[in-house]
PDB file of N, CA and C in Angstrom:
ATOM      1  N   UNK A   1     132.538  38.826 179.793  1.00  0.00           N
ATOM      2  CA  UNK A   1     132.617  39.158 178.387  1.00  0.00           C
ATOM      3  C   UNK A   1     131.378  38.668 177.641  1.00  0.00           C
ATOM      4  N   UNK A   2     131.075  37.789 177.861  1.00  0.00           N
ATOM      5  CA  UNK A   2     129.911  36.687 177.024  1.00  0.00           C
ATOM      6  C   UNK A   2     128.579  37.636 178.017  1.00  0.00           C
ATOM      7  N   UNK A   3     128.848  37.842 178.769  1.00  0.00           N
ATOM      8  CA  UNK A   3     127.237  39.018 179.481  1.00  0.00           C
ATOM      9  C   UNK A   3     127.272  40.366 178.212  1.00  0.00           C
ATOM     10  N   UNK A   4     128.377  40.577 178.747  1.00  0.00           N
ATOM     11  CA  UNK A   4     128.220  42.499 177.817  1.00  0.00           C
ATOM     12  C   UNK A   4     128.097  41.866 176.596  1.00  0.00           C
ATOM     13  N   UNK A   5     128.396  40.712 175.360  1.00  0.00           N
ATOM     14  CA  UNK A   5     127.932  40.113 174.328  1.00  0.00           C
ATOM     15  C   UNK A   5     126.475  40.113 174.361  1.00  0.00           C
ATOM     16  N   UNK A   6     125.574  39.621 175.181  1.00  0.00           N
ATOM     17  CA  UNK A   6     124.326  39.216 175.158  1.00  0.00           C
ATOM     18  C   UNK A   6     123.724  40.564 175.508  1.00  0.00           C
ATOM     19  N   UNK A   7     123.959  41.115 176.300  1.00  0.00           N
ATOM     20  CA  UNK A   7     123.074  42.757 176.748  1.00  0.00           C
ATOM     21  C   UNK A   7     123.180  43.214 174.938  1.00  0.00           C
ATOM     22  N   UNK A   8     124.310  43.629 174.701  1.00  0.00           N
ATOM     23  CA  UNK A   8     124.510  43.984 173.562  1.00  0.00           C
ATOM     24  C   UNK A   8     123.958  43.880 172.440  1.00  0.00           C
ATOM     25  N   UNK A   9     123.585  42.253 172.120  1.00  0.00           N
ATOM     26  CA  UNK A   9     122.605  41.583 170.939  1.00  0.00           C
ATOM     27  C   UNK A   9     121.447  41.793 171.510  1.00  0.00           C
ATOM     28  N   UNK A  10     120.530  41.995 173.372  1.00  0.00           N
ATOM     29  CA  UNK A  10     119.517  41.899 173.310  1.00  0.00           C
ATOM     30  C   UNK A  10     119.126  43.073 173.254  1.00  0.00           C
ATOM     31  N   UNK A  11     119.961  44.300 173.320  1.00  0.00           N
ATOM     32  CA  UNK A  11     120.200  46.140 173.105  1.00  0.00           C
ATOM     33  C   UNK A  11     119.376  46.434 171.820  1.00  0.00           C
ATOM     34  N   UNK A  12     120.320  45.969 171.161  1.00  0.00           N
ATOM     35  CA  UNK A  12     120.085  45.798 169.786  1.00  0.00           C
ATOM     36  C   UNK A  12     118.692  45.361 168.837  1.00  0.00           C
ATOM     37  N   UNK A  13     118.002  44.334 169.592  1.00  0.00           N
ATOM     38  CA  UNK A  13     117.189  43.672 168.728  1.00  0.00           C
ATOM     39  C   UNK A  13     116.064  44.217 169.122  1.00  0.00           C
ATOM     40  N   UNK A  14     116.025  44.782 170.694  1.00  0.00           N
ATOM     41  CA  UNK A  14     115.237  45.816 171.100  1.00  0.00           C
ATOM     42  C   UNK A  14     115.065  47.039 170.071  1.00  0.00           C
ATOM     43  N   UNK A  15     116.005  47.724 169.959  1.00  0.00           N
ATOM     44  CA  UNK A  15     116.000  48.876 169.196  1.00  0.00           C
ATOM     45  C   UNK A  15     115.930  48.573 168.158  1.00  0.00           C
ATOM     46  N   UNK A  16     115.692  47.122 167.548  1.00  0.00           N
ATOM     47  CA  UNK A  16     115.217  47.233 165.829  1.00  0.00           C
ATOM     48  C   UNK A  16     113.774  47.445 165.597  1.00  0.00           C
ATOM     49  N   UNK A  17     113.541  46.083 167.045  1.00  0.00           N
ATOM     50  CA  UNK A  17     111.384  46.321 166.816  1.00  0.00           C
ATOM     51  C   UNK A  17     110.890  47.182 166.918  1.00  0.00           C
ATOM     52  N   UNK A  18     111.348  48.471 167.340  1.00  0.00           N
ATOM     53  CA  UNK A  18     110.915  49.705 167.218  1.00  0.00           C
ATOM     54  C   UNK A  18     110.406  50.399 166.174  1.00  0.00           C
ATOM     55  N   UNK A  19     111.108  49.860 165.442  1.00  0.00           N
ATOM     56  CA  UNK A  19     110.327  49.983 163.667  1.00  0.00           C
ATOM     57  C   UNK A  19     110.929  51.490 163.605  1.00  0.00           C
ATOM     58  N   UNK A  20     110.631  51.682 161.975  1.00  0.00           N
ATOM     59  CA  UNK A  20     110.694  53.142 161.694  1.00  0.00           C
ATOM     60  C   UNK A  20     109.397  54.117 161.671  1.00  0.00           C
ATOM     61  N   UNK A  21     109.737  55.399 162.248  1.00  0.00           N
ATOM     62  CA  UNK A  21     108.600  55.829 161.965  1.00  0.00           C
ATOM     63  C   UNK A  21     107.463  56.216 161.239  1.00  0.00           C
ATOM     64  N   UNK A  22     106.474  56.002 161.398  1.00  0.00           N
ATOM     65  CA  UNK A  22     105.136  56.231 160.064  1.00  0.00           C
ATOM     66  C   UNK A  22     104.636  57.331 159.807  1.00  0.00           C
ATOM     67  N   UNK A  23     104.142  57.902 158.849  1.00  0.00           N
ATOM     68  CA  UNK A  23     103.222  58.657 158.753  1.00  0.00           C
ATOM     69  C   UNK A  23     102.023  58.654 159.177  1.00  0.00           C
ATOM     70  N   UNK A  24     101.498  59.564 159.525  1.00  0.00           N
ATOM     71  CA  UNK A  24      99.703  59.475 159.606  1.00  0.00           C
ATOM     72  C   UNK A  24      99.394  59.450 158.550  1.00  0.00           C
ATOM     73  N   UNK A  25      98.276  57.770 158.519  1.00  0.00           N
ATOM     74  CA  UNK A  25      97.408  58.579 157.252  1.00  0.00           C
ATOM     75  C   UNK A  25      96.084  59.406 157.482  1.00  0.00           C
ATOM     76  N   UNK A  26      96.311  60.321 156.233  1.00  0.00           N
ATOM     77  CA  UNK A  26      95.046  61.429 156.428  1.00  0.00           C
ATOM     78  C   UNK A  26      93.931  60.678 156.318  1.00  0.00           C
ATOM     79  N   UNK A  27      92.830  61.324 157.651  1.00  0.00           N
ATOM     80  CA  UNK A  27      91.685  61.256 157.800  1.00  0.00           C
ATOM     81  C   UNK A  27      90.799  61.053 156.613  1.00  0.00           C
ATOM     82  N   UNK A  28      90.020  60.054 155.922  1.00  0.00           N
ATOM     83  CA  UNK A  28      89.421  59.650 155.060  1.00  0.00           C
ATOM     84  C   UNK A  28      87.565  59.827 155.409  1.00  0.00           C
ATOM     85  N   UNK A  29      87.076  60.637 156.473  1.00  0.00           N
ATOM     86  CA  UNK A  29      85.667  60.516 156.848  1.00  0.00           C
ATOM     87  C   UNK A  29      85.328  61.749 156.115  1.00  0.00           C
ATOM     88  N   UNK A  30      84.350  61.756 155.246  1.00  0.00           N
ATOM     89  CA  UNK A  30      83.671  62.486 154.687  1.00  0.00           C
ATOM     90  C   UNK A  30      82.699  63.524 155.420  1.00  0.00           C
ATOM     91  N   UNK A  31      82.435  64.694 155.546  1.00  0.00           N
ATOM     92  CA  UNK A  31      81.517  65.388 156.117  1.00  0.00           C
ATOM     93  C   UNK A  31      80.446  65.274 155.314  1.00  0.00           C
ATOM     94  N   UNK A  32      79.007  64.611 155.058  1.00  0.00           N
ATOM     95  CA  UNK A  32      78.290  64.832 153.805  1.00  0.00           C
ATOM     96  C   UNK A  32      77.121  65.707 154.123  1.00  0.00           C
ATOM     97  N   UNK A  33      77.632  66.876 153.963  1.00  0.00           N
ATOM     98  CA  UNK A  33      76.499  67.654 154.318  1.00  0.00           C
ATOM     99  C   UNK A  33      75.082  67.623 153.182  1.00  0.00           C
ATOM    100  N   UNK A  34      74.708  68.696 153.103  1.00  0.00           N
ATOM    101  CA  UNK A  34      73.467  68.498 152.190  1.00  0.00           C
ATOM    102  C   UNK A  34      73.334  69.773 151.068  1.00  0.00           C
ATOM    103  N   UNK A  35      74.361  70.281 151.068  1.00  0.00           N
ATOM    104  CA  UNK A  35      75.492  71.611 150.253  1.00  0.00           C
ATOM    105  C   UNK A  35      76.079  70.910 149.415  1.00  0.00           C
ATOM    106  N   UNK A  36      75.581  70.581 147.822  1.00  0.00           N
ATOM    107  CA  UNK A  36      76.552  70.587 146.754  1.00  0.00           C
ATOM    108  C   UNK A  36      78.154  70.829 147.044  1.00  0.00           C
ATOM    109  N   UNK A  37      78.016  72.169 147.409  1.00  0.00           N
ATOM    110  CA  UNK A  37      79.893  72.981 147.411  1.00  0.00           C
ATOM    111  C   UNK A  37      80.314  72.419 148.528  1.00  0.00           C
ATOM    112  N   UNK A  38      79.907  72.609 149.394  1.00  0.00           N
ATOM    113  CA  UNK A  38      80.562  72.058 150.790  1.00  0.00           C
ATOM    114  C   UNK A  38      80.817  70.259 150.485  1.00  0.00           C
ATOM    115  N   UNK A  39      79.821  69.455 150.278  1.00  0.00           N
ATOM    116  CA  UNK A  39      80.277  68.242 150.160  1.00  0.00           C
ATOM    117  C   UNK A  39      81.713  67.899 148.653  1.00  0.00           C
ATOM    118  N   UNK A  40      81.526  69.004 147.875  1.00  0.00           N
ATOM    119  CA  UNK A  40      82.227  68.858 146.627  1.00  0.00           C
ATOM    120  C   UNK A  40      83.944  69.567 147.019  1.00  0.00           C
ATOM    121  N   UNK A  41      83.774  70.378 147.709  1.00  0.00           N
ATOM    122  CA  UNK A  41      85.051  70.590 148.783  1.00  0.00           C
ATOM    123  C   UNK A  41      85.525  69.773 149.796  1.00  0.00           C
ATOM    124  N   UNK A  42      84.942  69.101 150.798  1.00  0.00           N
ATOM    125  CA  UNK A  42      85.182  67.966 151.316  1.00  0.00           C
ATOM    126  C   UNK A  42      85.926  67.067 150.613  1.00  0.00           C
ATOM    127  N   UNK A  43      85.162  66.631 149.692  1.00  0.00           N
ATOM    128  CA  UNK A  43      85.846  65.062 148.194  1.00  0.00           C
ATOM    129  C   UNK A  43      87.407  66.289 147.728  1.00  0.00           C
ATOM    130  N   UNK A  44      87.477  67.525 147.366  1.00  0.00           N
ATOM    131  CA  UNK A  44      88.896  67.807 147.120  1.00  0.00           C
ATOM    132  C   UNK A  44      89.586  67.601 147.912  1.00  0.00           C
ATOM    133  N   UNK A  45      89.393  68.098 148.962  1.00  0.00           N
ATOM    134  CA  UNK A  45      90.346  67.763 150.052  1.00  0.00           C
ATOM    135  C   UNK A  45      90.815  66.548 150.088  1.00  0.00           C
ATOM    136  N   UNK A  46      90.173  65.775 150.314  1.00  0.00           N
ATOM    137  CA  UNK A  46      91.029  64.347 150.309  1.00  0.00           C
ATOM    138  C   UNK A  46      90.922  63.148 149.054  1.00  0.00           C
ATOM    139  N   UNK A  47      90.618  64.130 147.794  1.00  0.00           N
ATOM    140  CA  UNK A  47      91.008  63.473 146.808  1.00  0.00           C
ATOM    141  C   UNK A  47      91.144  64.527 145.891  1.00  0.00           C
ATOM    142  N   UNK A  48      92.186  65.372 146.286  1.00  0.00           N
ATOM    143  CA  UNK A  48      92.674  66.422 145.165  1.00  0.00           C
ATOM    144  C   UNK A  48      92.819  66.435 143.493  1.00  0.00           C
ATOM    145  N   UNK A  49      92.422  66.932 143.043  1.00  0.00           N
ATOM    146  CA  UNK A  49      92.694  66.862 140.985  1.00  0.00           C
ATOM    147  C   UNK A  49      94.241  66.228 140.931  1.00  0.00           C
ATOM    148  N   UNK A  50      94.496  65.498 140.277  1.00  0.00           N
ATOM    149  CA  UNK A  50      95.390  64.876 139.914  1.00  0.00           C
ATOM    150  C   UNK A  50      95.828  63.565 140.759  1.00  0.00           C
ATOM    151  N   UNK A  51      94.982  63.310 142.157  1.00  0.00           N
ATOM    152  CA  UNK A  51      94.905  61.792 142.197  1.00  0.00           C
ATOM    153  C   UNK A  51      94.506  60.492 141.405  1.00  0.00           C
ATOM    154  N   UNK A  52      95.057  59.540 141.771  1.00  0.00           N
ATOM    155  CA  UNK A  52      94.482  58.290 140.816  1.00  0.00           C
ATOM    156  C   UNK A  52      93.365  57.970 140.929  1.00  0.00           C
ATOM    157  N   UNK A  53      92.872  57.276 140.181  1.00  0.00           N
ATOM    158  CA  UNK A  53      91.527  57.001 140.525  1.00  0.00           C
ATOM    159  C   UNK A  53      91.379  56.023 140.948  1.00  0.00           C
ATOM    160  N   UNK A  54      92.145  54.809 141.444  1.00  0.00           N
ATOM    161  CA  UNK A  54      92.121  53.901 142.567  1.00  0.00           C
ATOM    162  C   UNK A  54      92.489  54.392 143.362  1.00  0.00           C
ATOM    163  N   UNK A  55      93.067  55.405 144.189  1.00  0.00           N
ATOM    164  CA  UNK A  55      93.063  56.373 145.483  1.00  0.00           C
ATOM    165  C   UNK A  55      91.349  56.783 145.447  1.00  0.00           C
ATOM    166  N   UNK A  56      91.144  57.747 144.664  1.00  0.00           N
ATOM    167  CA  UNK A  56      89.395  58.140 144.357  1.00  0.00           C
ATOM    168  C   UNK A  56      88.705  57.056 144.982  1.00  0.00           C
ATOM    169  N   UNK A  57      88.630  55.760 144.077  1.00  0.00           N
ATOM    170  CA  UNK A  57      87.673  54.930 144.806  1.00  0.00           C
ATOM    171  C   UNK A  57      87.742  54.314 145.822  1.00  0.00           C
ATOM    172  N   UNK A  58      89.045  53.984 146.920  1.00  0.00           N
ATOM    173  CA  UNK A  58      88.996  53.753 147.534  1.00  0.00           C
ATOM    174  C   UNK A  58      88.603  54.482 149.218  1.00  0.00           C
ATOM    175  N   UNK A  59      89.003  56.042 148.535  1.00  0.00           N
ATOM    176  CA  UNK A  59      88.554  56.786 149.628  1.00  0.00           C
ATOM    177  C   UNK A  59      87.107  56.469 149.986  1.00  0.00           C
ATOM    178  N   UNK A  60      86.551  56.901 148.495  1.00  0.00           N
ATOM    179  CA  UNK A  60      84.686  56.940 148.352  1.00  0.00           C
ATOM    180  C   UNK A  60      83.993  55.798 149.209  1.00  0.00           C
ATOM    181  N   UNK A  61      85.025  54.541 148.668  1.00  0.00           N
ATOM    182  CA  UNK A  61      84.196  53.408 149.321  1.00  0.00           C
ATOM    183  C   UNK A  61      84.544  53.161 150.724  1.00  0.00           C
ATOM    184  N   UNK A  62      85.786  53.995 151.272  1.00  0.00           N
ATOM    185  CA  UNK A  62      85.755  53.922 152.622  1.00  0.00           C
ATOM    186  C   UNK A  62      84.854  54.678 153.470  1.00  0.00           C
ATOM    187  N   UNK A  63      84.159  56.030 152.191  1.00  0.00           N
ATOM    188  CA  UNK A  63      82.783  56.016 153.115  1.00  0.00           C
ATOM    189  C   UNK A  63      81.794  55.809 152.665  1.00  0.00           C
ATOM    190  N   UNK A  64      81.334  54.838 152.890  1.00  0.00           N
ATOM    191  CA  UNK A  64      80.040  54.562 152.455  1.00  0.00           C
ATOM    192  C   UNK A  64      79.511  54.464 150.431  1.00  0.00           C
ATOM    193  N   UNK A  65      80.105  54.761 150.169  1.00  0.00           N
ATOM    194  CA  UNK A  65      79.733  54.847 148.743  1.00  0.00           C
ATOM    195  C   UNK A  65      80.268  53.756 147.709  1.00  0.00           C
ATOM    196  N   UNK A  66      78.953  53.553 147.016  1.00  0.00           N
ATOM    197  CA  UNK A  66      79.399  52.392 145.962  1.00  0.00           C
ATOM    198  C   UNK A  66      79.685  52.990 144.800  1.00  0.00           C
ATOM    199  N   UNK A  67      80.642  52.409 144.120  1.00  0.00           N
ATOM    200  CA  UNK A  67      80.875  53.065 142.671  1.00  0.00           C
ATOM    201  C   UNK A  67      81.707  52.403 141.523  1.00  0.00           C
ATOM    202  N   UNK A  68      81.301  52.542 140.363  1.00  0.00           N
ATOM    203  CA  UNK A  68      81.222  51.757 139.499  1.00  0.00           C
ATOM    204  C   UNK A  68      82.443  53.163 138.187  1.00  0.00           C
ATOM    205  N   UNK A  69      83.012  52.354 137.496  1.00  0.00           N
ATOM    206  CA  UNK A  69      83.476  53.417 136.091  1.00  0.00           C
ATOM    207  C   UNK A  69      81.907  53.039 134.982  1.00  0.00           C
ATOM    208  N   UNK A  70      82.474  54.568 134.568  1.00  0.00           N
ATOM    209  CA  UNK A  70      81.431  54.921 133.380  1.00  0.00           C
ATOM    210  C   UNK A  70      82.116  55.674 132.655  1.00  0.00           C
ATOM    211  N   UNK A  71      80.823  55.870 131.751  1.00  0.00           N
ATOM    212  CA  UNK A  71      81.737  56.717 130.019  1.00  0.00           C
ATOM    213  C   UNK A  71      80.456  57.552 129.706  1.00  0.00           C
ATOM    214  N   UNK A  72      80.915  58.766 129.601  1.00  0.00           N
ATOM    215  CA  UNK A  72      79.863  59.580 128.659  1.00  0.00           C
ATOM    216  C   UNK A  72      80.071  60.114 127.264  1.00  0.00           C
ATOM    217  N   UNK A  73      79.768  61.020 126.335  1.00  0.00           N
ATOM    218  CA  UNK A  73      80.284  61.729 125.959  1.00  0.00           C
ATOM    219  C   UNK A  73      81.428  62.639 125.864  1.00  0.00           C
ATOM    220  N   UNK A  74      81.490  62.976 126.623  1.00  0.00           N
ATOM    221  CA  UNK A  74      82.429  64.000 127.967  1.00  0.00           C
ATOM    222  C   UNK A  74      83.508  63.149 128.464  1.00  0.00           C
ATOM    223  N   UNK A  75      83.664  61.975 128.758  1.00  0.00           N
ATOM    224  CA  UNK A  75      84.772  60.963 128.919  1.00  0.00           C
ATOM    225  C   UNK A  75      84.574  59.628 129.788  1.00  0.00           C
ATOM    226  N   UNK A  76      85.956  59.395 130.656  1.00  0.00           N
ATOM    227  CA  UNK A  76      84.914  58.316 131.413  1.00  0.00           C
ATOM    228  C   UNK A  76      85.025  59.366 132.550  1.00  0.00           C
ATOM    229  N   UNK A  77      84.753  58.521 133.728  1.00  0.00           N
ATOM    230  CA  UNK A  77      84.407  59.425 135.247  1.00  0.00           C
ATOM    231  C   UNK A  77      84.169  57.763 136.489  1.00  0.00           C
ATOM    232  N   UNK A  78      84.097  58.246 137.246  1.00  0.00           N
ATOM    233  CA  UNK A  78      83.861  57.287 138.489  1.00  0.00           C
ATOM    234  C   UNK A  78      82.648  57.780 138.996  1.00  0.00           C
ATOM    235  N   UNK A  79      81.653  57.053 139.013  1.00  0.00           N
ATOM    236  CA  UNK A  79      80.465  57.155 139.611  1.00  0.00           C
ATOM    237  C   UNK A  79      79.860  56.385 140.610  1.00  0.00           C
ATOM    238  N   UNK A  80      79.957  57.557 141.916  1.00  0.00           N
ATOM    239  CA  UNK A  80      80.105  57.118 143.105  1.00  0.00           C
ATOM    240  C   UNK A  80      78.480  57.218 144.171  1.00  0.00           C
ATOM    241  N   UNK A  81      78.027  56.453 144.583  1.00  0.00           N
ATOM    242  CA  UNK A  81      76.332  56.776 145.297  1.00  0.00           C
ATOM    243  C   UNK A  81      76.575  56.334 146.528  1.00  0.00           C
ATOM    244  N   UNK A  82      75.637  56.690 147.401  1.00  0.00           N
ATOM    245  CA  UNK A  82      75.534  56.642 148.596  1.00  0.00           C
ATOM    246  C   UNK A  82      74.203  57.475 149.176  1.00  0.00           C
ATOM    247  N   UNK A  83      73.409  56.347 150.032  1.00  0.00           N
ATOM    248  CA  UNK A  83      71.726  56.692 150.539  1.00  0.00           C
ATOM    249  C   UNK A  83      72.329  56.443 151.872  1.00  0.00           C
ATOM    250  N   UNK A  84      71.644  57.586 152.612  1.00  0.00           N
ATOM    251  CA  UNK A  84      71.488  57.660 154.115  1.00  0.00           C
ATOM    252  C   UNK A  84      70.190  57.760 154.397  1.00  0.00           C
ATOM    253  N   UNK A  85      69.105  56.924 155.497  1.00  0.00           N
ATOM    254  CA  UNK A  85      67.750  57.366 155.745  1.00  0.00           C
ATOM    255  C   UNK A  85      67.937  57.860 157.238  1.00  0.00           C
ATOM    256  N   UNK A  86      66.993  59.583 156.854  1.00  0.00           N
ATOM    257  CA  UNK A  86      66.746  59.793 157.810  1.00  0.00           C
ATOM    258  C   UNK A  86      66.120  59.560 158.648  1.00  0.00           C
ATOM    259  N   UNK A  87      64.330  58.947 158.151  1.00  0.00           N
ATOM    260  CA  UNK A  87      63.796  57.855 159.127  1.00  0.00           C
ATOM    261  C   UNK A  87      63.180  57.486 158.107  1.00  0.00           C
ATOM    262  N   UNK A  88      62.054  57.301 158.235  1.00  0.00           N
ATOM    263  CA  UNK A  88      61.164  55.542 157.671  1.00  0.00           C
ATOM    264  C   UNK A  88      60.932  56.278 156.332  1.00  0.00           C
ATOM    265  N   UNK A  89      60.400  57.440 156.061  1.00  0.00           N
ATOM    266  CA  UNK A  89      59.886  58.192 154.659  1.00  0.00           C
ATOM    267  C   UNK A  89      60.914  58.281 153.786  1.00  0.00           C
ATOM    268  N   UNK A  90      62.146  59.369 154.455  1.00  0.00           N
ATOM    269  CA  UNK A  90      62.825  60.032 154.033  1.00  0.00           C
ATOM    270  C   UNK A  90      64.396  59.959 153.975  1.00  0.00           C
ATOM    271  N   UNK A  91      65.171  59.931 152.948  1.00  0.00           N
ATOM    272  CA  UNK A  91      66.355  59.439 153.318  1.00  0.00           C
ATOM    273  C   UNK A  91      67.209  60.570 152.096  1.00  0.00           C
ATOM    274  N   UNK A  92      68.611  60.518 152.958  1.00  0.00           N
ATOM    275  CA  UNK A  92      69.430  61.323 151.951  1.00  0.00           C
ATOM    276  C   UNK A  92      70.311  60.640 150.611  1.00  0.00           C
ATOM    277  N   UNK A  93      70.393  61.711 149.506  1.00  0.00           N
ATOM    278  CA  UNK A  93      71.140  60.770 148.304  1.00  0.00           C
ATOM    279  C   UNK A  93      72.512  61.475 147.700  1.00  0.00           C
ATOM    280  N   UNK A  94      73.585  60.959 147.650  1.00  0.00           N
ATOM    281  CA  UNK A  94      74.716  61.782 147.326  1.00  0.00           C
ATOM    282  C   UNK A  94      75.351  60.414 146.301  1.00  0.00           C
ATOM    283  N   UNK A  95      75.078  62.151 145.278  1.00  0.00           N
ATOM    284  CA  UNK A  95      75.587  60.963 143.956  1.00  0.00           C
ATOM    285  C   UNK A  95      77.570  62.329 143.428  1.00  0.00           C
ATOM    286  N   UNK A  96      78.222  61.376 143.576  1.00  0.00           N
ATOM    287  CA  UNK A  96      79.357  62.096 142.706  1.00  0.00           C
ATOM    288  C   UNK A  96      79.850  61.308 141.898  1.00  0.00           C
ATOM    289  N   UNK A  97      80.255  62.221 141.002  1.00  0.00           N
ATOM    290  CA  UNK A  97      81.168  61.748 139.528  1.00  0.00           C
ATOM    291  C   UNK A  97      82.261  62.433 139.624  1.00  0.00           C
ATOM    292  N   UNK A  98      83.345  61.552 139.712  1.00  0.00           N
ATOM    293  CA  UNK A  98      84.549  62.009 139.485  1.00  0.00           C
ATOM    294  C   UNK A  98      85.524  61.877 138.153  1.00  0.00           C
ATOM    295  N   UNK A  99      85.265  62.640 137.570  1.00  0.00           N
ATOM    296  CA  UNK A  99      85.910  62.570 136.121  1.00  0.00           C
ATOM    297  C   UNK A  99      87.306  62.640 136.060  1.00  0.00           C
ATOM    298  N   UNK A 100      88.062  61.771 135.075  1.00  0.00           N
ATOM    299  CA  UNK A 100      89.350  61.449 134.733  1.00  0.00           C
ATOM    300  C   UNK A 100      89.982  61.655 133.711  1.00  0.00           C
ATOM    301  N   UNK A 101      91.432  61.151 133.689  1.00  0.00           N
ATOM    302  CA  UNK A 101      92.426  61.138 132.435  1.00  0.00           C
ATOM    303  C   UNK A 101      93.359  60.781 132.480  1.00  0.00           C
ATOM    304  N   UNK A 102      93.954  59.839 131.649  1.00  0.00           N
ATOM    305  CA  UNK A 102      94.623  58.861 132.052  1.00  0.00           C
ATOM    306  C   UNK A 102      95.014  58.565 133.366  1.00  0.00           C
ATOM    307  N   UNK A 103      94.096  58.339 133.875  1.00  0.00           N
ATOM    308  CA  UNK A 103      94.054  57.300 135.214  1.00  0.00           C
ATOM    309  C   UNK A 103      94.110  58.558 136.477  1.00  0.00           C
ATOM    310  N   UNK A 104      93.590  59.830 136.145  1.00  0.00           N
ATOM    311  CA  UNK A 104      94.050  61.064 137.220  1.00  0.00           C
ATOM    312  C   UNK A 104      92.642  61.760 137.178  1.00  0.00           C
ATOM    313  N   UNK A 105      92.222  62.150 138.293  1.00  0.00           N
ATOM    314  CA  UNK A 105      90.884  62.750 138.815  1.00  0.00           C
ATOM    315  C   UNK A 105      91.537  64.132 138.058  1.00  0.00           C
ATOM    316  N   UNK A 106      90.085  64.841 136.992  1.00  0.00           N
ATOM    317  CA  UNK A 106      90.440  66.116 136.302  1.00  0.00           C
ATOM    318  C   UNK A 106      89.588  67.115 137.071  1.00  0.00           C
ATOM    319  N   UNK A 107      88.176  66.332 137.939  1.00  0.00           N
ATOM    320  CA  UNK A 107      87.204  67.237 138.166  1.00  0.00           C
ATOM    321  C   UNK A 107      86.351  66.413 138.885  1.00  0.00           C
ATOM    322  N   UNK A 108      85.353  67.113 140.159  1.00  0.00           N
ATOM    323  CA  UNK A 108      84.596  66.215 140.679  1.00  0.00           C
ATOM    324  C   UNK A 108      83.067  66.994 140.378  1.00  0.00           C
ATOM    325  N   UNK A 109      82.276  66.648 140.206  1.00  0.00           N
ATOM    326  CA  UNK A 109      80.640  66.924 140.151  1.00  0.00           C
ATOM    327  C   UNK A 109      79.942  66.460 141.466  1.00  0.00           C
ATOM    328  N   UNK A 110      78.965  66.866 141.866  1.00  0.00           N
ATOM    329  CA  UNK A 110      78.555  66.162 143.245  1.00  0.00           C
ATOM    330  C   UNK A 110      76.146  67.060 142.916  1.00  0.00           C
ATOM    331  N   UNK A 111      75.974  65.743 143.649  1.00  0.00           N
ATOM    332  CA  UNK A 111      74.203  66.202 143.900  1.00  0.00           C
ATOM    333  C   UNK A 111      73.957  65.564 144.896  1.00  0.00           C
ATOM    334  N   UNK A 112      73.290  66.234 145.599  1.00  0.00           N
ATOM    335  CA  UNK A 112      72.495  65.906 146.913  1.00  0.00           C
ATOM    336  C   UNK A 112      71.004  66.099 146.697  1.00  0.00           C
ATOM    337  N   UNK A 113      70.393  64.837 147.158  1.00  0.00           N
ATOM    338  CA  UNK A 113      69.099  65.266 146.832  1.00  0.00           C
ATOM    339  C   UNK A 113      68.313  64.215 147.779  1.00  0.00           C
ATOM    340  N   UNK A 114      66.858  64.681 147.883  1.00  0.00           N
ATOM    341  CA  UNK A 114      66.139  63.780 149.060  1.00  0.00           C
ATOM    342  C   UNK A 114      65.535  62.272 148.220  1.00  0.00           C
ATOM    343  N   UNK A 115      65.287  61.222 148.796  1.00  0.00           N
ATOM    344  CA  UNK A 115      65.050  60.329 148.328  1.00  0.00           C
ATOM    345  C   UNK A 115      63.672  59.568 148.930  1.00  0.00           C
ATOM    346  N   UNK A 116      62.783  59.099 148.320  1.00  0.00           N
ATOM    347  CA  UNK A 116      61.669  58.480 149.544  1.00  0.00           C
ATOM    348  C   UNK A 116      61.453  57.080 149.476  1.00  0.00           C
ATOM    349  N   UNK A 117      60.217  56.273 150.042  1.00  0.00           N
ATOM    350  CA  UNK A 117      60.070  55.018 149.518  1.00  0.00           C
ATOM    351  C   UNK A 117      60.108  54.626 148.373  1.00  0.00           C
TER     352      UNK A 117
END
């Protein structure tokens, strides 16, 4: 009796650590091509209009990009940079602004452009 007790509790505690199952989280790697649209489609995808903008920045800064809030005219926005060198001269520059409202991505802007010494 006291065996089938113990199988029972150790049955059991087995099948708890199993945990429940998770979600995947979605892939956060940026493709940064050197295409305005294509890189500005990329950033929707995994930070669609109406995300927060601590989702926003944390994606950004999971790749590579530093970014700071700002305010224009126009409102505030998240302004996000990131330099890649291609070799010793020449290096790539991807600047996006992700504009907000109350606390929700309304619109993203994006420039790619070459950068040198």
């Amino acid at each position: 009796m006291q065996r089938r007790i113990l199988l029972a509790s150790l049955l059991m505690s087995l099948y708890g650590c199993q945990g429940r199952p998770t979600m995947k989280p979605q892939p956060t790697n940026l493709t940064l091509a050197e295409d305005e649209a294509v890189v500005r489609q990329e950033i929707l995808k995994l930070i669609p209009v109406g995300s927060s903008v601590a989702v926003a920045e944390n994606v950004m800064a999971q790749n590579g990009f530093e970014c700071s809030m700002q305010r224009d005219k126009d409102g505030p926005y998240l302004y996000c940079d990131r330099k890649k060198s291609k070799d010793a001269f020449v290096g790539t520059r991807w600047q996006v602004l992700l504009h907000y409202a109350d606390d929700s991505v309304t619109d993203v802007s994006v420039s790619v452009g070459f950068v040198g010494p």
